[in-house]
Protein backbone atom coordinates (compact mmCIF):
# COMPACT_ATOMS: atom_id res chain seq x y z
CA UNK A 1 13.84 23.66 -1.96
CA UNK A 2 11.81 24.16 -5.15
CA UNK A 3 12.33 22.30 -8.10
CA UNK A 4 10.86 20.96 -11.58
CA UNK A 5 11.26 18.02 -12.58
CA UNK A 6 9.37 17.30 -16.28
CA UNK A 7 6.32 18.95 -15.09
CA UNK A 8 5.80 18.38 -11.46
CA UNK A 9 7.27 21.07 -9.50
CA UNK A 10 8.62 19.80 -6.04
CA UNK A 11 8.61 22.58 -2.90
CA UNK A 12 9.39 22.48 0.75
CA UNK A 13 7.57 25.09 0.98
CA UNK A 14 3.81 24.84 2.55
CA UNK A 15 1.30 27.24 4.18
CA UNK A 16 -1.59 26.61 6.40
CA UNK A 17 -3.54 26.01 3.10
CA UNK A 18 -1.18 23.12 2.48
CA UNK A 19 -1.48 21.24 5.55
CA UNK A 20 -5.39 21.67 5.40
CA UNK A 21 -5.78 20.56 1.71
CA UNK A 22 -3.52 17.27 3.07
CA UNK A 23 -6.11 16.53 6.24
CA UNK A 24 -8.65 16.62 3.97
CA UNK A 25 -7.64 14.81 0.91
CA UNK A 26 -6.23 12.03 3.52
CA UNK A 27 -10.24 11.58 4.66
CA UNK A 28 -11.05 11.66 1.34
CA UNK A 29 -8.72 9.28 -0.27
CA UNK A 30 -8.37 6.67 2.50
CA UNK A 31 -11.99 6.89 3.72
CA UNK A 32 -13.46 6.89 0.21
CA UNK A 33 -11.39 4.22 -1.83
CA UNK A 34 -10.37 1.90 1.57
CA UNK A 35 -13.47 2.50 3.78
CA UNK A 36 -10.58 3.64 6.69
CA UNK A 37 -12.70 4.33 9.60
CA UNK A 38 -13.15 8.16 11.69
CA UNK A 39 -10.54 6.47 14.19
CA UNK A 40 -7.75 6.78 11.06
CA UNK A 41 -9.25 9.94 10.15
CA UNK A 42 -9.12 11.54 13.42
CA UNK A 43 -5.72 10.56 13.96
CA UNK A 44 -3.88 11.47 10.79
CA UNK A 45 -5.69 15.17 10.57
CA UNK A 46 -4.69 15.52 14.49
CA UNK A 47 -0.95 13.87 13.19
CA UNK A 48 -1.14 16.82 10.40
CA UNK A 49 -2.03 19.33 12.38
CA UNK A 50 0.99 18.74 14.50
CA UNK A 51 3.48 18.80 12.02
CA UNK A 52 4.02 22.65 11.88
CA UNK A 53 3.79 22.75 15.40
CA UNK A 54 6.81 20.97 16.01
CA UNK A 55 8.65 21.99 12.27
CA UNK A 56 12.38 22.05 12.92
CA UNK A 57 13.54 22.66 8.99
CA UNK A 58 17.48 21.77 9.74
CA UNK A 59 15.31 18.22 10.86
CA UNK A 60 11.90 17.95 8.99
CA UNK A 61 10.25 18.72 5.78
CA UNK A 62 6.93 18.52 3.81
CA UNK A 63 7.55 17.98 0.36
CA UNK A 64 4.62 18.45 -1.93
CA UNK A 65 4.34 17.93 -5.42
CA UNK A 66 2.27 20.00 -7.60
CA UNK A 67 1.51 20.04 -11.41
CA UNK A 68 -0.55 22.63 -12.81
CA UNK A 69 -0.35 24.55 -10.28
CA UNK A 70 -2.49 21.75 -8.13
CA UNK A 71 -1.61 19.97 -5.45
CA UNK A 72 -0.62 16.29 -6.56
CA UNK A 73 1.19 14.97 -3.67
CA UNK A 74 2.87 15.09 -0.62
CA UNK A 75 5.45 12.98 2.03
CA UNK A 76 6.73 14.83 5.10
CA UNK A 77 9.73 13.71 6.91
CA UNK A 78 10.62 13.95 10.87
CA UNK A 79 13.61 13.72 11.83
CA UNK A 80 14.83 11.84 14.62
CA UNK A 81 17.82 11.22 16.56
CA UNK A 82 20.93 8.53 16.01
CA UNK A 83 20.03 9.47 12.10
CA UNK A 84 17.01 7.81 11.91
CA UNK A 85 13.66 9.78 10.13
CA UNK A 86 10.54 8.95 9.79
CA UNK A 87 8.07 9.22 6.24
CA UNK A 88 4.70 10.02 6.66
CA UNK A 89 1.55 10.97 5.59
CA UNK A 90 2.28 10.18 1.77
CA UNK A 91 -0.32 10.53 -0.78
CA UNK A 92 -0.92 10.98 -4.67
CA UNK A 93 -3.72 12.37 -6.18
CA UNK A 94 -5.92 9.87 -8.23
CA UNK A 95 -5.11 12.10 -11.61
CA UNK A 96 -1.33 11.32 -10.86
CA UNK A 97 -1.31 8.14 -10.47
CA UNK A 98 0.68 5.61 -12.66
CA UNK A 99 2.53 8.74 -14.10
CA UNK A 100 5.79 8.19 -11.75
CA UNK A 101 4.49 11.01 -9.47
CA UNK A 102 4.19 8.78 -6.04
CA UNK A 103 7.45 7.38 -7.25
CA UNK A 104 9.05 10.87 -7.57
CA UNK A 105 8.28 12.10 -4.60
CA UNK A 106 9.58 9.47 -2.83
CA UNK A 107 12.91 9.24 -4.34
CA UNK A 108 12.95 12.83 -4.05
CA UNK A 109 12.19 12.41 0.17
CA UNK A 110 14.56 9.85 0.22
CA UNK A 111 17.40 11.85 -1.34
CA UNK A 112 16.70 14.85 0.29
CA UNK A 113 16.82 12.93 4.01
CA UNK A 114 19.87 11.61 2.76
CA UNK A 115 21.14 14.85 1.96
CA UNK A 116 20.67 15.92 6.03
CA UNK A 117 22.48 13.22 7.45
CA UNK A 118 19.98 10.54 7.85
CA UNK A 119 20.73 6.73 7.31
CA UNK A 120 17.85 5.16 7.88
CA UNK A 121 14.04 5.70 6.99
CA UNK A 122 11.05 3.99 8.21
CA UNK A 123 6.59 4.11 7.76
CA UNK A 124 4.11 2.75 8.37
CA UNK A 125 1.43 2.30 5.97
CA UNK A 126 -1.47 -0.91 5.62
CA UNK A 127 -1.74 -3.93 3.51
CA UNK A 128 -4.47 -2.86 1.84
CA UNK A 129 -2.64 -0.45 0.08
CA UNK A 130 -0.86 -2.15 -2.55
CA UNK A 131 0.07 -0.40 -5.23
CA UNK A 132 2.29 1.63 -2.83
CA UNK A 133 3.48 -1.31 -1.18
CA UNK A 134 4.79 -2.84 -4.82
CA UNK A 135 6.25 0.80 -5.44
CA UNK A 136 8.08 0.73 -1.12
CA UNK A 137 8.90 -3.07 -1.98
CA UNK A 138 10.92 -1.80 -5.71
CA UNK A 139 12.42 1.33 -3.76
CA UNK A 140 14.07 -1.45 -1.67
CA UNK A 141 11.98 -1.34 1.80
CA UNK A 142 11.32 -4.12 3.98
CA UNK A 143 8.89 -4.58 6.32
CA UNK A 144 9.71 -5.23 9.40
CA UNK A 145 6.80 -5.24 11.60
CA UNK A 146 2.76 -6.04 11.18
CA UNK A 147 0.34 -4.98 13.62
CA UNK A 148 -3.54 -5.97 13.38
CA UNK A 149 -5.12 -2.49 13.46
CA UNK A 150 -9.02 -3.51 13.05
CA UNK A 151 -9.75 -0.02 14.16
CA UNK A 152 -8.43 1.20 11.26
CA UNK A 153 -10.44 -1.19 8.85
CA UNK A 154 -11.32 -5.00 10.02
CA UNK A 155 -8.77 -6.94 8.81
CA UNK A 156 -6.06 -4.39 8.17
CA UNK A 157 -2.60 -4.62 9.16
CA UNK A 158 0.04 -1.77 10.16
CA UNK A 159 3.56 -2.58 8.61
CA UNK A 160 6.28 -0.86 9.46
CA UNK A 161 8.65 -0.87 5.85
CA UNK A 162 12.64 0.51 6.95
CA UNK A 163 15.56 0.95 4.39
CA UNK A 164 19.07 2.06 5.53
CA UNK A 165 19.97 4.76 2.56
């Protein structure tokens, strides 16, 4: 899928480059403006790395978002079974925020997972991250679970958001 919508073009389509400009820019965003410890990072570039290891694309995708020709965002989706999928590793570049970019993307995800057959999405994210949480919250998501994850960052908490769609 490829797409443009005002000026952000939207594509399914990702290299190698792609998933190593995402490991990095998820150190980089969540380590620099949360302080998210080398636990987090080591997990979500391993988590990356995975993703087009086990790419099915009649079940998953990586959506990215770019504007300018640079890379402003991204949300992947795996598909699971009983029509459940699962959004992750969802980021906006700081020189896209509060333009509807974030919000684009996921609307776009959600549509698109709609569009395969699913019924029901789910993430995880932390409470520390609330802008996105106000933007999951407006989309309609609930949370439905909170974890302490002091690994992450001392005091954080996982949440697990869900929406039926």
């Amino acid at each position: 899928m490829e797409k443009m919508v005002n000026d952000v073009l939207l594509t399914t389509t990702f290299t190698q480059e792609d998933i190593e400009y995402s490991k990095k820019r998820h150190v980089e965003i969540f380590d620099g403006e949360y302080g998210f410890s080398e636990f987090f990072n080591k997990y979500a570039t391993g988590a990356i790395d995975d993703f087009p290891k086990t790419y099915n694309p009649e079940k998953d995708f990586m959506l990215i978002a770019k504007i300018d020709g640079k890379f402003g965002g991204t949300i992947t989706l795996i598909g699971e079974e009983e029509g459940n999928a699962r959004l992750r590793f969802f980021f906006v570049e700081p020189f896209t925020r509060g333009k509807g970019v974030g919000k684009l993307i996921f609307t776009t995800a959600m549509s698109m997972a709609k569009d395969m057959g699913y019924n029901h999405l789910y993430f995880s994210t932390y409470n520390v991250l609330k802008p996105a949480r106000n933007m999951y919250r407006n989309l309609g998501f609930v949370i439905t679970k909170e974890t302490p994850e002091d690994e992450v960052l001392p005091g954080a908490v996982e949440e697990i958001w869900e929406k039926d769609i």
